[in-house]
C-alpha atoms as a PDB file:
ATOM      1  CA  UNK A   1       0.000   0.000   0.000  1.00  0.00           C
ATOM      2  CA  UNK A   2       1.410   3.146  -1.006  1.00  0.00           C
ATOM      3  CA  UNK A   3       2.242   6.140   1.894  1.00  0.00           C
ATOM      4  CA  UNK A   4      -0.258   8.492   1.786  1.00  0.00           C
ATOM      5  CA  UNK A   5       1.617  12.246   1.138  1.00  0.00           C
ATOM      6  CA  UNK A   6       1.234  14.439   4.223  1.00  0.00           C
ATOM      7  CA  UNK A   7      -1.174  17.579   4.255  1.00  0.00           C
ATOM      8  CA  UNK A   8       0.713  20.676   3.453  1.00  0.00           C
ATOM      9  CA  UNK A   9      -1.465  23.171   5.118  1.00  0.00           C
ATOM     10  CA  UNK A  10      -3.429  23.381   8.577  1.00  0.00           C
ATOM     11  CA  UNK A  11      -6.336  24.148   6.625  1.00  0.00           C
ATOM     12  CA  UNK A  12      -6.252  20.787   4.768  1.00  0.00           C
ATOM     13  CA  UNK A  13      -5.683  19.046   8.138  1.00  0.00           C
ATOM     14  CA  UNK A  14      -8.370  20.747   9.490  1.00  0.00           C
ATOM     15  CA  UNK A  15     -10.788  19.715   6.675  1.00  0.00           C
ATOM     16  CA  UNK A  16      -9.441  16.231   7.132  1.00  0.00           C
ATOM     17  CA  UNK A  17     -10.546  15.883  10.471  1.00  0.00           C
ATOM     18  CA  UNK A  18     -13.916  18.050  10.365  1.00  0.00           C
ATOM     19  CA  UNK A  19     -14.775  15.441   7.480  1.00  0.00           C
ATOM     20  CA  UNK A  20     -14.262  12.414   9.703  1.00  0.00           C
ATOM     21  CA  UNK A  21     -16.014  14.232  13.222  1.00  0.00           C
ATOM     22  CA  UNK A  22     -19.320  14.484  10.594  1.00  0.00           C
ATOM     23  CA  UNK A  23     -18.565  11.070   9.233  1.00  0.00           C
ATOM     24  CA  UNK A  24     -18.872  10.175  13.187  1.00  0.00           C
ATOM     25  CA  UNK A  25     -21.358  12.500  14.195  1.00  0.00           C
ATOM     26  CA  UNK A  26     -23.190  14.645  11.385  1.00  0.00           C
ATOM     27  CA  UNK A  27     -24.276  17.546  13.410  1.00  0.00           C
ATOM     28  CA  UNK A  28     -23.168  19.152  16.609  1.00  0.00           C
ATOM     29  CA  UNK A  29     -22.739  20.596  19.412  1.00  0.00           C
ATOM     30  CA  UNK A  30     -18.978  18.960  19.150  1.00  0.00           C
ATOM     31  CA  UNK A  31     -16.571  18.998  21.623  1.00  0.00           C
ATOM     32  CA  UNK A  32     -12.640  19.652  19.956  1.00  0.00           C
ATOM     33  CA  UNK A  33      -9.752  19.802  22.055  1.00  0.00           C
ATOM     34  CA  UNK A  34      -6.098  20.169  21.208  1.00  0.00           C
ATOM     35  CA  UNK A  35      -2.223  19.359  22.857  1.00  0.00           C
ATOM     36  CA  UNK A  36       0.847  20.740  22.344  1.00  0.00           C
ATOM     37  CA  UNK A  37       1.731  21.556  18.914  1.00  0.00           C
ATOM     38  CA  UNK A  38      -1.814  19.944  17.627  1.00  0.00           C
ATOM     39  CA  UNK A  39      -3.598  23.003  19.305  1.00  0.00           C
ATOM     40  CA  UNK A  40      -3.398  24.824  16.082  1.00  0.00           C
ATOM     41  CA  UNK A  41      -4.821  21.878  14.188  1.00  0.00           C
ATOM     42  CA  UNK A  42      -8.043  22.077  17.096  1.00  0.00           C
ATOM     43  CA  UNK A  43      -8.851  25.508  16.645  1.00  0.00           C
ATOM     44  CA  UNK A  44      -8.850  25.592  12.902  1.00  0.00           C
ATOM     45  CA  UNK A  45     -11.262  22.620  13.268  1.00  0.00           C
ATOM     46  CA  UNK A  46     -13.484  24.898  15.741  1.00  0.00           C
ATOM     47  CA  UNK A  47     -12.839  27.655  13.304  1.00  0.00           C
ATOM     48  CA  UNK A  48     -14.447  25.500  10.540  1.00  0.00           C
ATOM     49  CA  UNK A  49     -17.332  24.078  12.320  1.00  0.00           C
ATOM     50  CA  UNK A  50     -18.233  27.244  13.833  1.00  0.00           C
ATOM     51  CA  UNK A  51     -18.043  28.743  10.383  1.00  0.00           C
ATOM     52  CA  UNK A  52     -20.304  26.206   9.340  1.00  0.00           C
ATOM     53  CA  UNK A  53     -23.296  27.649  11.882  1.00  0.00           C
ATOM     54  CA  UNK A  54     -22.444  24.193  14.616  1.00  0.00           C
ATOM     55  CA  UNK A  55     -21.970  24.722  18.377  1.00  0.00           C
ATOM     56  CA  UNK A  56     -18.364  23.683  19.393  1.00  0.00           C
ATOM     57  CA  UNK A  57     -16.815  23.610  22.480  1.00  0.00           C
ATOM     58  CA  UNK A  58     -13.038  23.792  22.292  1.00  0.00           C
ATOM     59  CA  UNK A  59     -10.373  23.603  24.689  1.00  0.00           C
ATOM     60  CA  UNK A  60      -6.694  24.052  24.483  1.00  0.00           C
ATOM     61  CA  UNK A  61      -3.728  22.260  26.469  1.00  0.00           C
ATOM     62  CA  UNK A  62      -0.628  24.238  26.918  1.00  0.00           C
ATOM     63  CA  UNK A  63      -0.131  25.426  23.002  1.00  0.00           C
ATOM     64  CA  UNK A  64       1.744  28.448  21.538  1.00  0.00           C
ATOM     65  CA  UNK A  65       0.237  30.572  19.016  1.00  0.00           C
ATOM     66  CA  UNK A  66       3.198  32.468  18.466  1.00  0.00           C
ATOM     67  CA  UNK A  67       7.017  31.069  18.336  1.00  0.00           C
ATOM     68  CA  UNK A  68       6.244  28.555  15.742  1.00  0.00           C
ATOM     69  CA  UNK A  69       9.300  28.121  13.022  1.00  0.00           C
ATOM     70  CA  UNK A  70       9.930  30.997  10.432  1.00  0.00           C
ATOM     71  CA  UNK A  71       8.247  29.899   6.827  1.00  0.00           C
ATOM     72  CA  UNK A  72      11.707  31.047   6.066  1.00  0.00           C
ATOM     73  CA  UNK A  73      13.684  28.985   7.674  1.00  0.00           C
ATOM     74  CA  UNK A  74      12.410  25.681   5.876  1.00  0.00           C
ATOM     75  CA  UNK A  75      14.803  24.823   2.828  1.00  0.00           C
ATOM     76  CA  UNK A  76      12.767  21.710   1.701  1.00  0.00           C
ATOM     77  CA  UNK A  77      15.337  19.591   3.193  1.00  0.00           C
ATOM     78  CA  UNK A  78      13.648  16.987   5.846  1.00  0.00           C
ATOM     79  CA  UNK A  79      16.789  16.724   7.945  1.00  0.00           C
ATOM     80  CA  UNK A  80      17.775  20.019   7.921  1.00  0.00           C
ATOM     81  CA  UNK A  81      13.876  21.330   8.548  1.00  0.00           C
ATOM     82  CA  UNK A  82      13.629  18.709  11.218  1.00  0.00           C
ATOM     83  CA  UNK A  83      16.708  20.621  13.165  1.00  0.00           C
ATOM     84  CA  UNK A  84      15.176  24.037  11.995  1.00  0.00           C
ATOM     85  CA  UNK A  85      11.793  22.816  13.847  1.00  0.00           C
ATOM     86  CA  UNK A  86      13.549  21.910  16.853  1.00  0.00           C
ATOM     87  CA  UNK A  87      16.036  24.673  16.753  1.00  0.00           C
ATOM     88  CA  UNK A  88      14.663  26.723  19.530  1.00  0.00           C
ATOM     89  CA  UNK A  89      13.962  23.755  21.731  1.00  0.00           C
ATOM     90  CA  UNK A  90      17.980  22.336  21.366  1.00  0.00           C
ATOM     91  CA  UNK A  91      19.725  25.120  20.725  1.00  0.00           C
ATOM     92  CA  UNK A  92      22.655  22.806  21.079  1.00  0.00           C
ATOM     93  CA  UNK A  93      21.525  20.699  18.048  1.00  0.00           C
ATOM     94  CA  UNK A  94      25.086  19.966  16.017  1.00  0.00           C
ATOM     95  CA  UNK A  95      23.379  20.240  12.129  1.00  0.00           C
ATOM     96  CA  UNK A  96      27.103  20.453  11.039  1.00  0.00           C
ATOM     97  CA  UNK A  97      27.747  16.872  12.266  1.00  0.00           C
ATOM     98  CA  UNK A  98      25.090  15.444   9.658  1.00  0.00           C
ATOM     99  CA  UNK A  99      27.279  17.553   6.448  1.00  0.00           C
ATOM    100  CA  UNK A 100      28.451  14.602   4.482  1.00  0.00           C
ATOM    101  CA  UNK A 101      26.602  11.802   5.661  1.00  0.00           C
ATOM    102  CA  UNK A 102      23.844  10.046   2.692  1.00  0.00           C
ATOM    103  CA  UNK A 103      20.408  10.139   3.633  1.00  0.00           C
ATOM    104  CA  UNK A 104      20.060   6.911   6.034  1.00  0.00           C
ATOM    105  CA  UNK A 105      23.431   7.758   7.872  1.00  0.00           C
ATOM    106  CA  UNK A 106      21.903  11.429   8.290  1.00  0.00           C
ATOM    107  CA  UNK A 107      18.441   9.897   9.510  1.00  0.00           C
ATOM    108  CA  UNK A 108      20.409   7.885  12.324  1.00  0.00           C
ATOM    109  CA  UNK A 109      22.870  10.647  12.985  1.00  0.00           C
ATOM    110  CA  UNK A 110      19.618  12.951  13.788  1.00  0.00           C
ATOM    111  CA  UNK A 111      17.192  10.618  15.650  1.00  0.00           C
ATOM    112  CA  UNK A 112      20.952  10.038  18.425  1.00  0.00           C
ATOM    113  CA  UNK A 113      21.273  13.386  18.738  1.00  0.00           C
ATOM    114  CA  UNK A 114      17.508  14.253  19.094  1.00  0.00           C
ATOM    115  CA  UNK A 115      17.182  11.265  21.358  1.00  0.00           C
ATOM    116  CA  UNK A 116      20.093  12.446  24.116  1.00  0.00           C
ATOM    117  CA  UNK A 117      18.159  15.854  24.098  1.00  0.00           C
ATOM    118  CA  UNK A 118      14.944  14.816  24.345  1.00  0.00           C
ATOM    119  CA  UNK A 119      12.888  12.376  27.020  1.00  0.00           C
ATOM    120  CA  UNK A 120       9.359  11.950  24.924  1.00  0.00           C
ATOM    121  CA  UNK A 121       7.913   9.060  24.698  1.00  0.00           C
ATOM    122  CA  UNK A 122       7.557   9.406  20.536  1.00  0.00           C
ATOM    123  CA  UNK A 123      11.305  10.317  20.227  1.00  0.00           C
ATOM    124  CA  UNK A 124      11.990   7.165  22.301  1.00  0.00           C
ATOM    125  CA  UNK A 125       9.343   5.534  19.434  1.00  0.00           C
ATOM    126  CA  UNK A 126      11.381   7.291  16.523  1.00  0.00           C
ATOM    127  CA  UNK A 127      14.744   5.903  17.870  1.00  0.00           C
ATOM    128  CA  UNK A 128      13.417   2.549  18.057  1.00  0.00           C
ATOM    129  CA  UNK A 129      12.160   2.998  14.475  1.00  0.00           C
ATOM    130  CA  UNK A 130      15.165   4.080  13.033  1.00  0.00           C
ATOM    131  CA  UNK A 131      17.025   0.958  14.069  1.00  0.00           C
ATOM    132  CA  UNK A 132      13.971  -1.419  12.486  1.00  0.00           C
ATOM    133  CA  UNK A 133      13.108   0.491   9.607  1.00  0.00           C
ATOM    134  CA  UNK A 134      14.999   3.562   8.179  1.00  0.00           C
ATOM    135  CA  UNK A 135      11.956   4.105   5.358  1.00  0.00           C
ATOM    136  CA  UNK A 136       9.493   4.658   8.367  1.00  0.00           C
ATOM    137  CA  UNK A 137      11.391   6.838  10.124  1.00  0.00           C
ATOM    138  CA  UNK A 138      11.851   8.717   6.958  1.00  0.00           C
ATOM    139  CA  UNK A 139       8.244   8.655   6.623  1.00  0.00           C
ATOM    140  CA  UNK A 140       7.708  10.101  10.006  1.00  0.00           C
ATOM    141  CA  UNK A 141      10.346  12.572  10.085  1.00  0.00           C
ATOM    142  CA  UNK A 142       8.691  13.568   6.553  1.00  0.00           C
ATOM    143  CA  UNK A 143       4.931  14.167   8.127  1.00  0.00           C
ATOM    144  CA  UNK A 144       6.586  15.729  11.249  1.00  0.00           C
ATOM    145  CA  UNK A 145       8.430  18.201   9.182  1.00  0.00           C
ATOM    146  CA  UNK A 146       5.416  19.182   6.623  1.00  0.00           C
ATOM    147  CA  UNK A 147       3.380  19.595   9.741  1.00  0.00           C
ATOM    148  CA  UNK A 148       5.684  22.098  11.460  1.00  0.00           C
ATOM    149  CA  UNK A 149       6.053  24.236   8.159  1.00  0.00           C
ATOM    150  CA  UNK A 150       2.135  23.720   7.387  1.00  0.00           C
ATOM    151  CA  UNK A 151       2.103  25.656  11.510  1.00  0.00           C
ATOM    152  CA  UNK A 152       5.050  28.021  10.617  1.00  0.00           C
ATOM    153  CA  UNK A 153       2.184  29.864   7.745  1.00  0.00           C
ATOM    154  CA  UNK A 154      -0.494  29.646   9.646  1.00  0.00           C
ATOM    155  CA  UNK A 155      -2.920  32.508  10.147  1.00  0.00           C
ATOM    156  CA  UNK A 156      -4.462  32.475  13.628  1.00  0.00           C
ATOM    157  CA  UNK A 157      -8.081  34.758  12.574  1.00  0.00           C
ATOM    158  CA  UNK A 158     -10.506  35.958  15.485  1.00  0.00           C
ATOM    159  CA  UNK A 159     -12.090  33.566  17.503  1.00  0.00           C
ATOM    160  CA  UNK A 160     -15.676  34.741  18.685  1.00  0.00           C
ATOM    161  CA  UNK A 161     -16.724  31.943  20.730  1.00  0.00           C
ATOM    162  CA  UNK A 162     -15.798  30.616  24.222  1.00  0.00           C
ATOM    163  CA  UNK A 163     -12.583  28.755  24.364  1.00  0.00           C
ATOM    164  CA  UNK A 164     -10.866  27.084  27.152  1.00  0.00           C
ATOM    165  CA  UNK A 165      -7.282  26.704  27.855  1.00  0.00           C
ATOM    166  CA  UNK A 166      -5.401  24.974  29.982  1.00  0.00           C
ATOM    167  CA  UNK A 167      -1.660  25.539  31.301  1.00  0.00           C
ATOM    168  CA  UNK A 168       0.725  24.900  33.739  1.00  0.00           C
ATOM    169  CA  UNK A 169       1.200  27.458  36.743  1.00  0.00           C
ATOM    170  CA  UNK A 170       3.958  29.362  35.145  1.00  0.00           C
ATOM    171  CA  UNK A 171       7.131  30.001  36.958  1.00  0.00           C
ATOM    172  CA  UNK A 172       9.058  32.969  38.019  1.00  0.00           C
ATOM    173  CA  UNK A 173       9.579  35.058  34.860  1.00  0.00           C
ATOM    174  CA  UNK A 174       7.802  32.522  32.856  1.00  0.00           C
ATOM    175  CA  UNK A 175       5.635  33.572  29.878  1.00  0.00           C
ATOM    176  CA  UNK A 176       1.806  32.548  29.559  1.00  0.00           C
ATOM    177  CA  UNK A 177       0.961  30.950  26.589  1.00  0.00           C
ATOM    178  CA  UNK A 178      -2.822  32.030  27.354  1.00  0.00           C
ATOM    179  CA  UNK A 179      -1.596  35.981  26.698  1.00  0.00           C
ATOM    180  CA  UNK A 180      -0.835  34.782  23.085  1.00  0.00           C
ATOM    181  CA  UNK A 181      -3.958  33.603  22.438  1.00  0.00           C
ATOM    182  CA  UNK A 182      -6.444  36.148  24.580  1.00  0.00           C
ATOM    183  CA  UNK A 183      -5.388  38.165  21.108  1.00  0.00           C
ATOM    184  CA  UNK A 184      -7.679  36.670  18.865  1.00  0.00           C
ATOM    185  CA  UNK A 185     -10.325  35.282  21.417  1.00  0.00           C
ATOM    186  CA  UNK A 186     -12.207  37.409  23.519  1.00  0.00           C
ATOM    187  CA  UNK A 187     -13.938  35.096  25.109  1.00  0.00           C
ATOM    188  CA  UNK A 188     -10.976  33.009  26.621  1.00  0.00           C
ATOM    189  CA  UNK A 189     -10.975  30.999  29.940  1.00  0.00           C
ATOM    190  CA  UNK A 190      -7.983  30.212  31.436  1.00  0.00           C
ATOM    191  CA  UNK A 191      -7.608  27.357  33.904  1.00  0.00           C
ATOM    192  CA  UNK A 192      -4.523  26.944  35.665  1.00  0.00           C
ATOM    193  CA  UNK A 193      -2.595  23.078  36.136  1.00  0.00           C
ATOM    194  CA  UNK A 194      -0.057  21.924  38.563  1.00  0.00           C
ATOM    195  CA  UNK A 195       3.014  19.912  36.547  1.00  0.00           C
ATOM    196  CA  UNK A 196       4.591  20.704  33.544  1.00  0.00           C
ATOM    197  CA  UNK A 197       4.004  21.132  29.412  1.00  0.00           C
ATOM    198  CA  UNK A 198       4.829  17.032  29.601  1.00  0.00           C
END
């Protein structure tokens, strides 16, 4: 069976998903709620079904709105877009180690280094990947990277109905990702979490 090409925008996604929710469940109200970097994803959904006259209630878990990657910072290279993605994560991330290698040494060369760096269970996934089968892993690291440039263009429009989000207590000094979003929905609840973005 052939690998089906990754969406390209958030739109698309967003389409995607609002097609299988009314495949589910043909009318509303619909409840949509979004982690992490898929936040973006949930709100276009709720942007779409609330276009579309339904009742939606969406929530939010600890997402940015702003500080996704540059559109200009993609080259259209999967390894080097992977380490452009993850850039302001690892600022320690050696992309000059991977100059040379062919595509499958470059894969493995990537998932180590992202794998000493990071403690998530789906790196932990990838790097098991990676030592079964190099084409998924490529395949992954391919839908990972079209995802975070299909975020990097994405235009976050007004928002006129209730949203919840939900984030950690920040920190001293640390930023609320709730400020970021308050910008383009008035009608934002905030609930506070113990823990962390993990």
């Amino acid at each position: 069976q052939a690998a089906l090409e990754p969406l390209s925008t958030v739109e698309e996604i967003g389409r995607v998903y609002v097609s299988c929710i009314r495949e589910r469940q043909p009318s509303g109200p619909y409840a949509v709620l979004g982690y992490s970097a898929s936040g973006i994803t949930a709100f276009e959904v709720a942007q779409q079904l609330s276009k579309a006259g339904e009742v939606v209630e969406l929530a939010i878990i600890d997402a940015p709105m702003d500080g996704r990657p540059s559109p200009d910072g993609f080259t259209g290279d999967e390894i080097d877009d992977m380490c452009t993605a993850w850039a302001s994560f690892m600022p320690d991330l050696d992309k000059a180690a991977l100059v040379g290698l062919g595509p499958d040494e470059r894969m493995k060369a990537l998932v180590e280094m992202l794998g000493r760096q990071i403690d998530d269970d789906w790196m932990k996934h990838l790097h098991r990947l990676s030592r079964i089968d190099l084409g998924v892993a490529h395949r992954f690291v391919r839908a990972f990277v079209t995802h975070m440039r299909a975020l990097s263009t994405y235009q976050v429009l007004d928002y006129e109905h209730p949203m919840r989000f939900f984030e950690p207590t920040p920190g001293d000094g640390a930023g609320r990702l709730s400020d970021q979003w308050r910008r383009s929905c008035p009608k934002l609840t905030v609930e506070e979490m113990s823990g962390n973005h993990n």
